[in-house]
C-alpha atoms as a PDB file:
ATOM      1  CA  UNK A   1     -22.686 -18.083  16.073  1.00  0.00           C
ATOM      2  CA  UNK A   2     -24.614 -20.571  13.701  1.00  0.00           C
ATOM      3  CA  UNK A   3     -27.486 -18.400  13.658  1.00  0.00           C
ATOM      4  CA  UNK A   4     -25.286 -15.551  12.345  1.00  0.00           C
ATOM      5  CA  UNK A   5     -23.123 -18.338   9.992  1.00  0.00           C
ATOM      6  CA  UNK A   6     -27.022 -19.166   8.757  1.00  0.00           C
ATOM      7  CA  UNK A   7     -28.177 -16.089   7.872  1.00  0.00           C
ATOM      8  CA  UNK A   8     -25.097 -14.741   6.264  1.00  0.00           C
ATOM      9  CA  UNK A   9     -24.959 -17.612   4.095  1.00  0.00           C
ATOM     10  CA  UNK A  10     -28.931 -17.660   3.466  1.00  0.00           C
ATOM     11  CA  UNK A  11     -27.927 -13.690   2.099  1.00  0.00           C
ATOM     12  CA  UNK A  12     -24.995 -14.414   0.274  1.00  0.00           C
ATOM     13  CA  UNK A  13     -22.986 -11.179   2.127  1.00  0.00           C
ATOM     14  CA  UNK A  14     -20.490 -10.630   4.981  1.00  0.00           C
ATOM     15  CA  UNK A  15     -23.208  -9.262   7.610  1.00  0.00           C
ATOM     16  CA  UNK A  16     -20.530  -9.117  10.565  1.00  0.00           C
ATOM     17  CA  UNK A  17     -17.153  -7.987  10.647  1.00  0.00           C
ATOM     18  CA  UNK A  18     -15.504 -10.546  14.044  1.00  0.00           C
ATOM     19  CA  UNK A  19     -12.338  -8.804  15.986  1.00  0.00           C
ATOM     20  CA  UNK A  20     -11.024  -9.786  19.542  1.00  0.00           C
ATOM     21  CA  UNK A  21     -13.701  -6.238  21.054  1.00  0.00           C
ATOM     22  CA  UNK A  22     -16.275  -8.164  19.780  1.00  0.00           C
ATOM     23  CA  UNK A  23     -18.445  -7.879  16.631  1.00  0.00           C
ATOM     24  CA  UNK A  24     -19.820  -4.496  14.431  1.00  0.00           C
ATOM     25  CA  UNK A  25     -21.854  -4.814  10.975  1.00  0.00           C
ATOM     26  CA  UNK A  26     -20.021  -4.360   7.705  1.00  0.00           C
ATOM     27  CA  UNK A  27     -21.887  -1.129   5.677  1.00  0.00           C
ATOM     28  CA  UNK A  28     -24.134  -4.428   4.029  1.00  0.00           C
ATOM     29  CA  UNK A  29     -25.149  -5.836   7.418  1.00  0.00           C
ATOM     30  CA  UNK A  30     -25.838  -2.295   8.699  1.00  0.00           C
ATOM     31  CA  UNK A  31     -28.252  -1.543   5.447  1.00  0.00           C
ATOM     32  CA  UNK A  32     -30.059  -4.956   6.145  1.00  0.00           C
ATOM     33  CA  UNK A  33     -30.448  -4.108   9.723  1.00  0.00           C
ATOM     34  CA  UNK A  34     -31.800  -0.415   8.705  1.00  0.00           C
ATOM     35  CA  UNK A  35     -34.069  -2.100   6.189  1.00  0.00           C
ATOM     36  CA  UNK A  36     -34.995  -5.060   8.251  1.00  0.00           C
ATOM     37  CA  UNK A  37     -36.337  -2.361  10.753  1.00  0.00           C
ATOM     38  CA  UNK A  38     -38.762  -0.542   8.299  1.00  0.00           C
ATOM     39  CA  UNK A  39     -40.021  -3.711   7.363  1.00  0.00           C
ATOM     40  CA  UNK A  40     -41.102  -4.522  10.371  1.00  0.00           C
ATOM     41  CA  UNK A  41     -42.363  -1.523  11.030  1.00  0.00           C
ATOM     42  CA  UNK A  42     -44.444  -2.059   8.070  1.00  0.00           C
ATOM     43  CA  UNK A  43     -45.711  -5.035   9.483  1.00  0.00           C
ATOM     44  CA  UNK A  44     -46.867  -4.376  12.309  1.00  0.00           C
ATOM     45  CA  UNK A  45     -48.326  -1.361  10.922  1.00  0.00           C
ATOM     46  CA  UNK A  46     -50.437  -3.549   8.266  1.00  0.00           C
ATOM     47  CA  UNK A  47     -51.676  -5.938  10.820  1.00  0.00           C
ATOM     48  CA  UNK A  48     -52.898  -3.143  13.272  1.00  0.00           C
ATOM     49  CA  UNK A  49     -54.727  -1.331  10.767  1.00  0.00           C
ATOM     50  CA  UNK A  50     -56.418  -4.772   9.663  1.00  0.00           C
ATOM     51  CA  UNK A  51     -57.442  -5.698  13.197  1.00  0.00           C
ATOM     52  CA  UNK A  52     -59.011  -1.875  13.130  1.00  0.00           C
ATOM     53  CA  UNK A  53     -61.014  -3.064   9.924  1.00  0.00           C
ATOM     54  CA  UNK A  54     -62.103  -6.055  11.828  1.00  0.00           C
ATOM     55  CA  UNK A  55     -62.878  -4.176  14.567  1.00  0.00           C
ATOM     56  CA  UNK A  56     -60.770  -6.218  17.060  1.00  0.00           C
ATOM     57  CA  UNK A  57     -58.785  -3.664  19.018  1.00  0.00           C
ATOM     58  CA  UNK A  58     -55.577  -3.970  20.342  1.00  0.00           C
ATOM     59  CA  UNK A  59     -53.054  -1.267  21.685  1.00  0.00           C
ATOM     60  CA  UNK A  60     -49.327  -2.058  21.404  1.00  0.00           C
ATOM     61  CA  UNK A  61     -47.006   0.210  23.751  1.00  0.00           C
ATOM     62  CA  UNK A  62     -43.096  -0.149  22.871  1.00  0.00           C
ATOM     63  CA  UNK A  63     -41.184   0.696  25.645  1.00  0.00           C
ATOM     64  CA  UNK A  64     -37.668   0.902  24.710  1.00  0.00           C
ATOM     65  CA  UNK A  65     -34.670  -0.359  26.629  1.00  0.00           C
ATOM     66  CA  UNK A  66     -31.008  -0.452  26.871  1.00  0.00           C
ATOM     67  CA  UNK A  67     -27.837  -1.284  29.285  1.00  0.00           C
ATOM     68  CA  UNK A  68     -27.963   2.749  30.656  1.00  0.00           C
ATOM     69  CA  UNK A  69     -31.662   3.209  30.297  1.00  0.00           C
ATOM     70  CA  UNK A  70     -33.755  -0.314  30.992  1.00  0.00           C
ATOM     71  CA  UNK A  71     -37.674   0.253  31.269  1.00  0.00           C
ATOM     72  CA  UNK A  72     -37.679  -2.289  34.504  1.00  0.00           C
ATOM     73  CA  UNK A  73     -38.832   0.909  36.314  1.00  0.00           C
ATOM     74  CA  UNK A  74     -41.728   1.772  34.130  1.00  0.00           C
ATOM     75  CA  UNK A  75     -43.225  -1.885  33.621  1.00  0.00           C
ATOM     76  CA  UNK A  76     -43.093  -1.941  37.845  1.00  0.00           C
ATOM     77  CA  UNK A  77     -45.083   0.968  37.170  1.00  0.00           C
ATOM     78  CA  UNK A  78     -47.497  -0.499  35.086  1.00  0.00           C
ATOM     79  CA  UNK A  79     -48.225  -3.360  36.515  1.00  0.00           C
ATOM     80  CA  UNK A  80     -49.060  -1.481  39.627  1.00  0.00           C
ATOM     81  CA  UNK A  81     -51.705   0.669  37.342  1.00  0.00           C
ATOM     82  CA  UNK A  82     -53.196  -2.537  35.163  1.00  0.00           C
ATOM     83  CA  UNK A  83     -55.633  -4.081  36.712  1.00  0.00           C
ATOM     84  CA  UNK A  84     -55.559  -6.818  34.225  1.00  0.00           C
ATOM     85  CA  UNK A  85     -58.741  -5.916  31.619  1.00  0.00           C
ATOM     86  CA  UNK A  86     -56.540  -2.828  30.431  1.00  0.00           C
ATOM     87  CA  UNK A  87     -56.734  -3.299  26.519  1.00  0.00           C
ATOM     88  CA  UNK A  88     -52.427  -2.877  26.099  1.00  0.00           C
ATOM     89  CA  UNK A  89     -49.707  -5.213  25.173  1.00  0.00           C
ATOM     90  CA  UNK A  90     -46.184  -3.973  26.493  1.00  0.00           C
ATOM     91  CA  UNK A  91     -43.745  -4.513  23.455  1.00  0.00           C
ATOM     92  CA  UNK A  92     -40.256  -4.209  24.617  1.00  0.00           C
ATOM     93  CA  UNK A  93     -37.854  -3.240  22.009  1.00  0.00           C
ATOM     94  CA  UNK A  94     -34.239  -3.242  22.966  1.00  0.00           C
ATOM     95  CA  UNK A  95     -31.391  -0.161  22.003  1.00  0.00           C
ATOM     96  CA  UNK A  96     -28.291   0.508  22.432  1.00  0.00           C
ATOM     97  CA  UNK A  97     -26.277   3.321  23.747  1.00  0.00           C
ATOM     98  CA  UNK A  98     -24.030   4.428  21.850  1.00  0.00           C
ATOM     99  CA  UNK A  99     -24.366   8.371  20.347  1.00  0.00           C
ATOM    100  CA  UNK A 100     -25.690   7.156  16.821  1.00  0.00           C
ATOM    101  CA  UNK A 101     -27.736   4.368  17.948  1.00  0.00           C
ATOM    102  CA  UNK A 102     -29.199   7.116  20.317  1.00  0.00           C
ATOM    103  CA  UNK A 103     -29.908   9.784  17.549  1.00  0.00           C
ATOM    104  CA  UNK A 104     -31.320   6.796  15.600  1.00  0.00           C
ATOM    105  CA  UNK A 105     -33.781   6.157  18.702  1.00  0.00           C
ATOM    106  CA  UNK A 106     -34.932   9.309  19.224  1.00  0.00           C
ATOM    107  CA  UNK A 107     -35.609  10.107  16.060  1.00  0.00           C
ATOM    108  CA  UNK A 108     -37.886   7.102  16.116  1.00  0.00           C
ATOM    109  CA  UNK A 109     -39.514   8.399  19.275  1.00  0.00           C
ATOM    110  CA  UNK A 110     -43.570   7.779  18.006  1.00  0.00           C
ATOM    111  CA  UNK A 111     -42.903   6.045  14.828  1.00  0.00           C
ATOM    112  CA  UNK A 112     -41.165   2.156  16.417  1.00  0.00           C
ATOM    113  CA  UNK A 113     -40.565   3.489  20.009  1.00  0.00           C
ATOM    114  CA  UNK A 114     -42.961   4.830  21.935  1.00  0.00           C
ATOM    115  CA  UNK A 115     -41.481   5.484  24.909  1.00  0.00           C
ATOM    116  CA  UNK A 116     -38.255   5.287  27.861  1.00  0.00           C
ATOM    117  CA  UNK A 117     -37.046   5.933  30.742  1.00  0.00           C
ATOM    118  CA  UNK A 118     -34.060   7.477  32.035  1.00  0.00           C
ATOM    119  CA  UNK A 119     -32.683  10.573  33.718  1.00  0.00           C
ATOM    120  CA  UNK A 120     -33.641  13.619  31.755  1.00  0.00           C
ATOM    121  CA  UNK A 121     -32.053  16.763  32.463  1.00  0.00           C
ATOM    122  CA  UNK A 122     -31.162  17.265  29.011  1.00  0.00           C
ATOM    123  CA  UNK A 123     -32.149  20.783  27.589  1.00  0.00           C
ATOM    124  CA  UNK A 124     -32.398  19.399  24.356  1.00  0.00           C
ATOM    125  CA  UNK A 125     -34.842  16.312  25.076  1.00  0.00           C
ATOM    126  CA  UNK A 126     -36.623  18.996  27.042  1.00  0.00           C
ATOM    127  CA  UNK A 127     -37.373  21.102  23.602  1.00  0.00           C
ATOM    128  CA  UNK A 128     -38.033  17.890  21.224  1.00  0.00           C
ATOM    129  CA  UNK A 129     -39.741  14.991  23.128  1.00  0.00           C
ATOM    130  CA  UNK A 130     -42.335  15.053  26.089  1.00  0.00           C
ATOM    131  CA  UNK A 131     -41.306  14.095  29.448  1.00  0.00           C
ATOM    132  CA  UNK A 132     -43.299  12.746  32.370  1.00  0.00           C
ATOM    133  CA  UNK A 133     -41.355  13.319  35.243  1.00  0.00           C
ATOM    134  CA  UNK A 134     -41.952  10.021  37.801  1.00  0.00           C
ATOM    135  CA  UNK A 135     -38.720  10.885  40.409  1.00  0.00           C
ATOM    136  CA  UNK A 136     -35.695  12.229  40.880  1.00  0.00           C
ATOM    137  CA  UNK A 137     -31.607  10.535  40.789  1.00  0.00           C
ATOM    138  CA  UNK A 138     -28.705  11.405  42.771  1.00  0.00           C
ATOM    139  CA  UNK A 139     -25.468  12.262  41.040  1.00  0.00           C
ATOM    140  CA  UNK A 140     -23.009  10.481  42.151  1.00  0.00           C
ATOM    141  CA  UNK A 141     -19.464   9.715  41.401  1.00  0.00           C
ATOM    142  CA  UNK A 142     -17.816   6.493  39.386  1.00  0.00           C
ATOM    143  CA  UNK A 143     -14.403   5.406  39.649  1.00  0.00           C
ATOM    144  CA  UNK A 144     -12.416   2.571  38.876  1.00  0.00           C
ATOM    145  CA  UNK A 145     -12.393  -0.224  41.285  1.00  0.00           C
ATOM    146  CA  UNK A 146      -8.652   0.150  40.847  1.00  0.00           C
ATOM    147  CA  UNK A 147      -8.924   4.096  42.426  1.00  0.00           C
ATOM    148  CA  UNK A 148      -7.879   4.947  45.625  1.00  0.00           C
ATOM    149  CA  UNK A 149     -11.067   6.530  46.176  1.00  0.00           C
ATOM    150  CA  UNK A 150     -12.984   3.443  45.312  1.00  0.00           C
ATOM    151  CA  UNK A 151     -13.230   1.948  48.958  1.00  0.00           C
ATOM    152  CA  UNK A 152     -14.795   5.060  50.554  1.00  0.00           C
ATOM    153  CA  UNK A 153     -18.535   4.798  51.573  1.00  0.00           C
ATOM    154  CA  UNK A 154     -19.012   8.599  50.518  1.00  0.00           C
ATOM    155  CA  UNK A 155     -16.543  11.082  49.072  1.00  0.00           C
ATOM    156  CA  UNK A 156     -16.640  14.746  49.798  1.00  0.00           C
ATOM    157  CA  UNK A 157     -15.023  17.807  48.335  1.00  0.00           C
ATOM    158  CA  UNK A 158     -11.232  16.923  50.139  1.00  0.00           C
ATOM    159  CA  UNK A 159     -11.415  13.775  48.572  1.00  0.00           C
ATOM    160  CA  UNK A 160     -11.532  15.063  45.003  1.00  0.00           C
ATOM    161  CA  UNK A 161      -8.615  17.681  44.806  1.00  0.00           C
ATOM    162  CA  UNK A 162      -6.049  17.331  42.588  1.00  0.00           C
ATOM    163  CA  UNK A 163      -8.318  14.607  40.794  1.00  0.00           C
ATOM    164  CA  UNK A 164      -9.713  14.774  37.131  1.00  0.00           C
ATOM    165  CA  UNK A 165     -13.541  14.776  36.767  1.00  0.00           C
ATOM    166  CA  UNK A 166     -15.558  14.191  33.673  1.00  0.00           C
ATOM    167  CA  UNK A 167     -19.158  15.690  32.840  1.00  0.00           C
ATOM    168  CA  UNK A 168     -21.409  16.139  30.282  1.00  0.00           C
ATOM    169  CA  UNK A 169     -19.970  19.573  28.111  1.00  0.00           C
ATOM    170  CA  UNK A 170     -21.500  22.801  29.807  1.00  0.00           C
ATOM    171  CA  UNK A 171     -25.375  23.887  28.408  1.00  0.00           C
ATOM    172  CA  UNK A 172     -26.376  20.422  28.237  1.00  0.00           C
ATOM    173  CA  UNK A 173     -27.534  19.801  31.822  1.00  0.00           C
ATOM    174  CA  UNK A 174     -28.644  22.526  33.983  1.00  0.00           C
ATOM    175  CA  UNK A 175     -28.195  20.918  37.031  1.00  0.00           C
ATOM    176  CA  UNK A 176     -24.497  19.856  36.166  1.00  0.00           C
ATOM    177  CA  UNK A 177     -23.961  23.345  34.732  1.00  0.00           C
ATOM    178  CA  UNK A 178     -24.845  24.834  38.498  1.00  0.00           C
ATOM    179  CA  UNK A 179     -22.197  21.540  39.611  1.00  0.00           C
ATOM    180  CA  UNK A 180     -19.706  23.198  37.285  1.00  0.00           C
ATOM    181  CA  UNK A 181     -20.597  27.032  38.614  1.00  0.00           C
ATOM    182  CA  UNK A 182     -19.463  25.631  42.170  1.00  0.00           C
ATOM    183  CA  UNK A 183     -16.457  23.948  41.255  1.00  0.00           C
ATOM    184  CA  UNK A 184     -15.071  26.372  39.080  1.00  0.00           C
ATOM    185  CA  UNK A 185     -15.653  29.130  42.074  1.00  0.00           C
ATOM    186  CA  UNK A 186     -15.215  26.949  44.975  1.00  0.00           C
ATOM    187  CA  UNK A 187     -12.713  24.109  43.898  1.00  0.00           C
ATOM    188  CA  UNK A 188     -10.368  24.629  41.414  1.00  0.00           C
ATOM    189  CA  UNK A 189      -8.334  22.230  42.353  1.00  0.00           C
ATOM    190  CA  UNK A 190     -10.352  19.375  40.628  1.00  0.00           C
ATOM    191  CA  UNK A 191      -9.895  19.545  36.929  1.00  0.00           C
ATOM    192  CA  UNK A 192     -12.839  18.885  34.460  1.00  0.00           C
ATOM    193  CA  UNK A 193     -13.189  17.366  31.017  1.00  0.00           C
ATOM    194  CA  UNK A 194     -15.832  17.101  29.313  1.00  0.00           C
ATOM    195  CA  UNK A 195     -18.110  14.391  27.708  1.00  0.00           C
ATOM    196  CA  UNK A 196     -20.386  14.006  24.752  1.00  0.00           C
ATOM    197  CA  UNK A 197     -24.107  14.107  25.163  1.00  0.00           C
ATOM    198  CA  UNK A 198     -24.974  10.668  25.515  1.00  0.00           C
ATOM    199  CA  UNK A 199     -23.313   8.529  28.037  1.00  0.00           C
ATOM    200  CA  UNK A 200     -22.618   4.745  26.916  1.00  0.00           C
ATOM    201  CA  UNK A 201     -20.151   1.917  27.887  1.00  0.00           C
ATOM    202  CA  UNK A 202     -17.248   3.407  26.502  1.00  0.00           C
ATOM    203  CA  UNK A 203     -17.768   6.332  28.220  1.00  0.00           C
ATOM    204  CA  UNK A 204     -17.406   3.764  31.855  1.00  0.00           C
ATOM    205  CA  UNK A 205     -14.375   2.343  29.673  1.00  0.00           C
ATOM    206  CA  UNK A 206     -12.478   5.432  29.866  1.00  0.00           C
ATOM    207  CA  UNK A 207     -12.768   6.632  33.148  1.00  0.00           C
ATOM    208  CA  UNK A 208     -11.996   3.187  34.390  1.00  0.00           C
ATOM    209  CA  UNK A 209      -8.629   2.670  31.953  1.00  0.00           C
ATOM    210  CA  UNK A 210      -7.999   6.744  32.395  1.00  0.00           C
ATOM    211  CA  UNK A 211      -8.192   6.641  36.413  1.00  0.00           C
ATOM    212  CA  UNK A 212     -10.662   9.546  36.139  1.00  0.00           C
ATOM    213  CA  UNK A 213     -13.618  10.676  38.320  1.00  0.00           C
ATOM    214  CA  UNK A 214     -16.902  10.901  36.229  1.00  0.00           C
ATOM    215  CA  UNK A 215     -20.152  12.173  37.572  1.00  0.00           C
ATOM    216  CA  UNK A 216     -23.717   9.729  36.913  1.00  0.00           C
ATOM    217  CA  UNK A 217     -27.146   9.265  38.116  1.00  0.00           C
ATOM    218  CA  UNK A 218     -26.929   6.728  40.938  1.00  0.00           C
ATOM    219  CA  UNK A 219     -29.566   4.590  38.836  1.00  0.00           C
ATOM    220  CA  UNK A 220     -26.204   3.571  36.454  1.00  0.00           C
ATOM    221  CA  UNK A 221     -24.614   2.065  40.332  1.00  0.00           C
ATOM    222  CA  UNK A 222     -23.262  -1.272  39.101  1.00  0.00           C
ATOM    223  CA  UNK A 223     -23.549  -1.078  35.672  1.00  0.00           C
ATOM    224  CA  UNK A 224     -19.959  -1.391  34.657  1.00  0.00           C
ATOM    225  CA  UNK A 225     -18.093  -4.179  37.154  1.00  0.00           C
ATOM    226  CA  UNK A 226     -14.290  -2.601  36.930  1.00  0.00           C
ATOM    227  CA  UNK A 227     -16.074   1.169  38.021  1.00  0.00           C
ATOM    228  CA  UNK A 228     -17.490   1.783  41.472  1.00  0.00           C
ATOM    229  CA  UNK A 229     -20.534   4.351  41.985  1.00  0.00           C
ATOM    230  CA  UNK A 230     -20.107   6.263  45.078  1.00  0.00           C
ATOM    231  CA  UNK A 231     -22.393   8.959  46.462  1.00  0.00           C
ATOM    232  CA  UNK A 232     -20.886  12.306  47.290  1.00  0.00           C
ATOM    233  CA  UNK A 233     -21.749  15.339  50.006  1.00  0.00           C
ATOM    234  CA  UNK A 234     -23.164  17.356  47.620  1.00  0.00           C
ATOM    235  CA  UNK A 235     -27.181  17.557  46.864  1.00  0.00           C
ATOM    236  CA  UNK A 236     -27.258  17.815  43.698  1.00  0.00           C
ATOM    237  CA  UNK A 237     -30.374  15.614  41.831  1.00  0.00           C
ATOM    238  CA  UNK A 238     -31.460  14.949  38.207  1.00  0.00           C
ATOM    239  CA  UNK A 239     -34.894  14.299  37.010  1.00  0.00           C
ATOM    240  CA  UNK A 240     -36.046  10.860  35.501  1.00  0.00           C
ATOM    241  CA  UNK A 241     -38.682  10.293  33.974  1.00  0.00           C
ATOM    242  CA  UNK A 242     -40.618   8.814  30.869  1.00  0.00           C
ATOM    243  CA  UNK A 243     -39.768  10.259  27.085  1.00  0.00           C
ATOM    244  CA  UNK A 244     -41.880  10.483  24.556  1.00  0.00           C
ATOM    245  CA  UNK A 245     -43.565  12.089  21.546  1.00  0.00           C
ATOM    246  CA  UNK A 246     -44.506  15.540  21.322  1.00  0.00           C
ATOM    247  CA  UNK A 247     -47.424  14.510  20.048  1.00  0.00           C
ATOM    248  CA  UNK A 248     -48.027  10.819  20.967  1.00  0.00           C
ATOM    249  CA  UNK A 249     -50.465   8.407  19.482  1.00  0.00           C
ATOM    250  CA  UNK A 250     -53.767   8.025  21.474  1.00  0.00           C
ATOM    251  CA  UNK A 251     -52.924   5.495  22.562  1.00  0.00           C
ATOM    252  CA  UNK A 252     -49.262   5.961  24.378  1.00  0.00           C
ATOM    253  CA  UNK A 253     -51.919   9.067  25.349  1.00  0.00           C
ATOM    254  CA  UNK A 254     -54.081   6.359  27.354  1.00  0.00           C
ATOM    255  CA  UNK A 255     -51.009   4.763  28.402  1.00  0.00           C
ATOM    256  CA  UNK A 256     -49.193   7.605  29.812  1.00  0.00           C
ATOM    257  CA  UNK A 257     -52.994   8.579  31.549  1.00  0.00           C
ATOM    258  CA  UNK A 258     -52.998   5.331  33.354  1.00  0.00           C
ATOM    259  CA  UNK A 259     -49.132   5.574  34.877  1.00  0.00           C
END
């Protein structure tokens, strides 16, 4: 809080607007923080290309991570490839995810991000970014803690009638598209809503406060701690895997070699 006191008074503008869910940036703090990130950019960029003049060589991979998507995965990855005289530096650069802060961090997919990790069924990621599948996640159901289905070790198709189920909105996911084929032939009894593109914390929010089913990777188990994960009968799996640039630099290209 004195950091944020500091620097608002070192700018001379209301940065943060402060209500009992926490804190959001006024439109000023938000074009500082958009600014602040070019700048940076800029930096870094200057001082690569004068170590290139100087001939000192040094190749910066930034991974990004977030609550939903954290790149603990992929650096266990690396470290099993790096054999300690490999010439990167791992940059970790932290996002959230929310849908705009999303958009904003694809879009920046090559430019201040190089790469992530998480499930990636998405037909649209599939068309814009690369994708280097490492694995596979089982979906799963979450429910509130509150639920009465929350205590069971495994659920199975009895278990859900009559109950509400949310999913990423049909022609996102192929493999929760063939989820939605089965239950709309096979049990209509469990009623479906749908969800925007991009999971993020008030997604878990709602179906805990709603008392709704929702279905996730089992890589988000434990992420919210009022929502249970639970697996269910069904086989259904989801790639995961690293994202990137279409056309990467050369050296994410090295990178993405080694793993």
């Amino acid at each position: 809080m004195n950091q944020v006191n500091a620097l608002e008074k070192r700018v001379g503008v209301k940065l943060f607007e402060r209500t009992n869910h926490g804190v959001e940036l006024t439109e000023a703090g938000r074009s500082i923080y958009q600014d602040a990130r070019q700048i940076i950019a800029a930096s870094d960029a200057a001082i690569e290309r004068a170590r290139h003049i100087a001939g000192v060589e040094r190749l910066v991979i930034r991974i990004g991570t977030s609550i939903l998507r954290p790149c603990k995965r992929l650096i266990d990855l690396w470290a099993k490839a790096d054999n300690g005289e490999q010439p990167f530096q791992i940059k970790i650069v932290p996002f959230e995810d929310d849908p705009a802060s999303m958009s904003a961090m694809l879009k920046s997919l090559g430019s201040e991000i190089d790469c992530f990790i998480s499930p990636c069924d998405s037909v649209a990621w599939k068309k814009s970014y690369s994708i280097h599948p490492i694995g596979t996640c089982k979906c799963c159901i979450a429910v509130s803690r509150r639920h009465r289905l929350a205590k069971k070790d495994r659920l199975t198709w009895a278990d859900m009638a009559g109950e509400t189920l949310m999913l990423i909105k049909r022609g996102e996911s192929p493999v929760l598209d063939r989820m939605r084929d089965e239950i709309e032939a096979s049990h209509p009894e469990i009623h479906m809503i749908d969800l925007p593109n991009f999971y993020d914390m008030e997604v878990f929010n709602a179906c805990e406060q709603q008392g709704c089913l929702m279905g996730v990777p089992d890589t988000w188990t434990d992420v919210h701690p009022s929502v249970a994960t639970i697996p269910m009968e069904w086989e259904y799996e989801m790639p995961f895997g690293i994202v990137y640039a279409q056309k990467p630099s050369k050296a994410f290209s090295k990178f993405i070699s080694l793993i």
